[in-house]
N, C-alpha and C. Protein backbone atom coordinates (compact mmCIF):
# COMPACT_ATOMS: atom_id res chain seq x y z
N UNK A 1 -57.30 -184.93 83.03
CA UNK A 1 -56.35 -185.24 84.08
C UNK A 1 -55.82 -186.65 83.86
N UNK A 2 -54.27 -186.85 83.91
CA UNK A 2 -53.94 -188.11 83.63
C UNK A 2 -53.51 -188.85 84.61
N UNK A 3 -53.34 -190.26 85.25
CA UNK A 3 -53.08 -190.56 86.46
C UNK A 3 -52.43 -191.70 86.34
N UNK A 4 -51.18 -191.43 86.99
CA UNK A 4 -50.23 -193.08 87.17
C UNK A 4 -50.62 -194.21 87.05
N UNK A 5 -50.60 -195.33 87.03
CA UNK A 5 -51.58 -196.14 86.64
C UNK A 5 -50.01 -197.37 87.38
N UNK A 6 -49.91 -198.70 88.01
CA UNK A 6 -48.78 -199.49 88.10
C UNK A 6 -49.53 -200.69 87.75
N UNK A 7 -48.92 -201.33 86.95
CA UNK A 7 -49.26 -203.17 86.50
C UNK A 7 -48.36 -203.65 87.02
N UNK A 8 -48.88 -205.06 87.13
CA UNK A 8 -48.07 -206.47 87.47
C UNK A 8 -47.88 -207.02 86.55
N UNK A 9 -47.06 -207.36 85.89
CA UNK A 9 -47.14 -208.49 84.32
C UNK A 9 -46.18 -209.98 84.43
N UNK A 10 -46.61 -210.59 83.91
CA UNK A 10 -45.86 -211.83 84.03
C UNK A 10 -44.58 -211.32 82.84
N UNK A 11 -43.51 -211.79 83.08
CA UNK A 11 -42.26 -211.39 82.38
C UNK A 11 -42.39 -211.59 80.62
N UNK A 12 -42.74 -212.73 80.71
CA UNK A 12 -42.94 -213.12 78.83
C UNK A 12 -43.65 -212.21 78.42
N UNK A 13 -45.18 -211.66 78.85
CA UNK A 13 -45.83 -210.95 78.41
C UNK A 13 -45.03 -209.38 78.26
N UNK A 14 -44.53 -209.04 79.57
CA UNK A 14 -44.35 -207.76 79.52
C UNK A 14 -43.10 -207.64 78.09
N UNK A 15 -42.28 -208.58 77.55
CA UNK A 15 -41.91 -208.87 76.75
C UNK A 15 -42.44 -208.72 75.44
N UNK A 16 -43.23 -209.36 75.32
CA UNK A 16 -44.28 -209.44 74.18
C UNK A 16 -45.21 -208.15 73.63
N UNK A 17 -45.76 -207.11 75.28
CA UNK A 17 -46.02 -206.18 74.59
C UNK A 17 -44.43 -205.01 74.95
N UNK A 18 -43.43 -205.00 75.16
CA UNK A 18 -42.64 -204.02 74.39
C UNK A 18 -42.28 -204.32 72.99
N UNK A 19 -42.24 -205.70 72.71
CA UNK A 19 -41.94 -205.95 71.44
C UNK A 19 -43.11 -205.64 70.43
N UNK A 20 -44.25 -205.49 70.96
CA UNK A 20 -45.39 -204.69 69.92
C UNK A 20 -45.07 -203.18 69.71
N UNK A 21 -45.24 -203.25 71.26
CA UNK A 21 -44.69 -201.09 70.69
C UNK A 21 -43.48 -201.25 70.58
N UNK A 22 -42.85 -201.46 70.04
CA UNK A 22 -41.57 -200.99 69.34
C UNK A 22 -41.85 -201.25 67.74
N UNK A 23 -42.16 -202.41 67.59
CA UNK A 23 -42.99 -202.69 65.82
C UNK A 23 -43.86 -201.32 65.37
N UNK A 24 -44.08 -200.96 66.33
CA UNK A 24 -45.45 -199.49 66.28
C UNK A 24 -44.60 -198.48 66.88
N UNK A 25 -43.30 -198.12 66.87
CA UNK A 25 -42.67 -196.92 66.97
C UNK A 25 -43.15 -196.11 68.28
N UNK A 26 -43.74 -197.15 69.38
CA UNK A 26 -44.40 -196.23 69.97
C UNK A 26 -43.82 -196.99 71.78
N UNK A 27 -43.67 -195.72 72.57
CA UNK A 27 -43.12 -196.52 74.25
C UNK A 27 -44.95 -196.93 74.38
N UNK A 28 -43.96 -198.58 75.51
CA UNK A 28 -45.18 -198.81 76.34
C UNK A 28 -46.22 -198.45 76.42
N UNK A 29 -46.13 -196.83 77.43
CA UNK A 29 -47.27 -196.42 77.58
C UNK A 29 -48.02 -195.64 76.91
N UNK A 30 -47.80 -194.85 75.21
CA UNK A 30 -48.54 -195.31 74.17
C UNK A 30 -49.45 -196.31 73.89
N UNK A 31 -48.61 -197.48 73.92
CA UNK A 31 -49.17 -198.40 72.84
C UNK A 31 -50.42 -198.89 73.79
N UNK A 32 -50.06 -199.05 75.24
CA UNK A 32 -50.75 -199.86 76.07
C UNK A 32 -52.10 -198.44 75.95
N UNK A 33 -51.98 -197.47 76.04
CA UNK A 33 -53.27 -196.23 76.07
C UNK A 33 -53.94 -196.54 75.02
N UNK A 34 -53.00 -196.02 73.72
CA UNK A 34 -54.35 -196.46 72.50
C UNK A 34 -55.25 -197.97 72.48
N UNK A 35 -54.25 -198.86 73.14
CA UNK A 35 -54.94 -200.13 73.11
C UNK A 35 -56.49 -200.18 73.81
N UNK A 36 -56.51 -199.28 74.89
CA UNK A 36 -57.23 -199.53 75.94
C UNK A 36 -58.50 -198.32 75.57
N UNK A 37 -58.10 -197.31 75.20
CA UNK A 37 -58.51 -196.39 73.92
C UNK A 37 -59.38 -197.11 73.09
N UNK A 38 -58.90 -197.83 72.52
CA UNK A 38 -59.84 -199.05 71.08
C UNK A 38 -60.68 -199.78 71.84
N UNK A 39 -60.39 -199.88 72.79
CA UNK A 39 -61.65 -201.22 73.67
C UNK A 39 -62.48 -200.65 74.11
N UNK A 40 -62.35 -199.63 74.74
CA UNK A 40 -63.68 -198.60 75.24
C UNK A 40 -64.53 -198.17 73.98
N UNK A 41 -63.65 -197.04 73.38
CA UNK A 41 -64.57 -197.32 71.95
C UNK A 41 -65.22 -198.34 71.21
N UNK A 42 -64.73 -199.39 70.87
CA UNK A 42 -65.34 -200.78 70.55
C UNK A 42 -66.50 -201.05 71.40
N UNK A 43 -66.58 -201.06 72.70
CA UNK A 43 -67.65 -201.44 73.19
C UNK A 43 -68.55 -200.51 73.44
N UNK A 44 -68.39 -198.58 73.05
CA UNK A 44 -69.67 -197.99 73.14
C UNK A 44 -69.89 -198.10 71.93
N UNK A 45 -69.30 -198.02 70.71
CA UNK A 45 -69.87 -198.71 69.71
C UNK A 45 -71.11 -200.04 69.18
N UNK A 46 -70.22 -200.97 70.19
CA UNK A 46 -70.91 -202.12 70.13
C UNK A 46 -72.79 -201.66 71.06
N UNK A 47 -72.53 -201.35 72.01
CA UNK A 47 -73.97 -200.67 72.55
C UNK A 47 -74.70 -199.65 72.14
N UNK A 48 -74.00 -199.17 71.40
CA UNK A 48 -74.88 -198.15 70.72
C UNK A 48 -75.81 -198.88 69.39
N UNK A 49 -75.02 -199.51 68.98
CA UNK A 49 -75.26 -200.43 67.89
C UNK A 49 -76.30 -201.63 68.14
N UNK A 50 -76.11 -202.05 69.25
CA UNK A 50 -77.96 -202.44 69.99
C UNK A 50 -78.37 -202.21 70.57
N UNK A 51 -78.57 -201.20 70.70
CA UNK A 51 -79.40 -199.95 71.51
C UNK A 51 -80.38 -200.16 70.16
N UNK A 52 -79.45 -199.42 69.16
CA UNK A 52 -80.77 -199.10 67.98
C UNK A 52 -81.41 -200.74 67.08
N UNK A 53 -80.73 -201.58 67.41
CA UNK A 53 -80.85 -202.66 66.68
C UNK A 53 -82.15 -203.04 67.84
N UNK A 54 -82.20 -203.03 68.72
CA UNK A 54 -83.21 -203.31 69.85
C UNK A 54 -84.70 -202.19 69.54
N UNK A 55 -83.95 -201.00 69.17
CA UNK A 55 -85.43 -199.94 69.16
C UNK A 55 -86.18 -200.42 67.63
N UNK A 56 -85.19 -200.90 66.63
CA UNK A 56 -85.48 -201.24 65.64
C UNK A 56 -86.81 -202.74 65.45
N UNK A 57 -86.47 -203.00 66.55
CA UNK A 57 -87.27 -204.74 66.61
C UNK A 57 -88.60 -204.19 67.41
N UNK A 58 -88.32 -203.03 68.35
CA UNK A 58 -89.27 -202.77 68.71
C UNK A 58 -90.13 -202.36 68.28
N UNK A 59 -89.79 -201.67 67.59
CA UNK A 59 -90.72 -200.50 66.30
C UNK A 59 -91.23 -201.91 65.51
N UNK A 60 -90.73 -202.92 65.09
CA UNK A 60 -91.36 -203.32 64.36
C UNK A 60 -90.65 -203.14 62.33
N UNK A 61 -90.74 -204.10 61.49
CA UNK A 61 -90.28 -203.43 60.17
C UNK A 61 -91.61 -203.93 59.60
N UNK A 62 -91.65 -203.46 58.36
CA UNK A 62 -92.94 -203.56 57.61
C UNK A 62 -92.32 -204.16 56.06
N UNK A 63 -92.89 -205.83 56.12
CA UNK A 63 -92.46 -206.45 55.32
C UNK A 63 -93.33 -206.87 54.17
N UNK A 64 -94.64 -205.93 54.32
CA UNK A 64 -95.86 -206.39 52.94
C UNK A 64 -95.48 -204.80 51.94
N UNK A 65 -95.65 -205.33 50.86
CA UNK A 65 -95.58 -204.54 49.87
C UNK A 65 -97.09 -203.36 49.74
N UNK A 66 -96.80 -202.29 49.51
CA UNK A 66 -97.99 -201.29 49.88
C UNK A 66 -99.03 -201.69 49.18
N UNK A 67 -99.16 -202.09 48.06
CA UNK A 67 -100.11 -202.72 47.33
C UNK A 67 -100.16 -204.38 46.76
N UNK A 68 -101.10 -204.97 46.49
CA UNK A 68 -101.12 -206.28 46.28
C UNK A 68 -99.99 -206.33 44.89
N UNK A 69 -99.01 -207.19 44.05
CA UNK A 69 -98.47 -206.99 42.86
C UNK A 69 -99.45 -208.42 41.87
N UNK A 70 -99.39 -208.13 41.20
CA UNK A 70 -99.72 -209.02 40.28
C UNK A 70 -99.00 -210.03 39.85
N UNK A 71 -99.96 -211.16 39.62
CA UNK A 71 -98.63 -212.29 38.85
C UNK A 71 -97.85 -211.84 38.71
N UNK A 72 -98.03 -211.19 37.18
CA UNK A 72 -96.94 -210.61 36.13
C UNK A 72 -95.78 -210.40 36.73
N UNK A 73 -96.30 -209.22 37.91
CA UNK A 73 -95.36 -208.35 38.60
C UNK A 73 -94.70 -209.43 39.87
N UNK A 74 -95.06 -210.86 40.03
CA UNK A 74 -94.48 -211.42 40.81
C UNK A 74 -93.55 -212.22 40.23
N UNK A 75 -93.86 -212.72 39.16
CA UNK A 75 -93.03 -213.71 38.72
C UNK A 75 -92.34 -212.98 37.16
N UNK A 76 -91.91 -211.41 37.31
CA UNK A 76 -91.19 -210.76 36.46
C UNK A 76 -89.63 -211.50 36.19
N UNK A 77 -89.01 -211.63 35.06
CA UNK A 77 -87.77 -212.04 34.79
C UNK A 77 -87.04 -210.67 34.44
């Protein structure tokens, strides 16, 4: 379901973005949807993305090597 939506814009701006959507072949209320489109996405992105970066710290990472290495094997060229 799609729903009317009315802004207030200061004049320069409302300027500024017809002069974007028109560079982008696209009316107003295009350009202004996908815009607003990208920001929602961007930010469940961004939370999803530490969501797992958070479960990740929780869990813990495992930074010793399974077995001891040897000199040799430490200071390999």
């Amino acid at each position: 379901m799609k729903t009317n939506v009315t802004l207030k814009l200061d004049a320069a701006l409302l300027r500024e973005v017809r002069v974007l959507a028109a560079e982008q072949g696209k009316s107003m209320s295009a350009f202004l949807l996908d815009q607003l489109e990208t920001l929602v996405r961007e930010r469940k992105n961004y939370e999803q993305a530490r969501r797992r970066a958070k479960a990740l710290l929780r869990k813990g990472l495992k930074l010793r090597p399974a077995a001891p290495l040897s000199r040799a094997e430490l200071h390999e060229r």
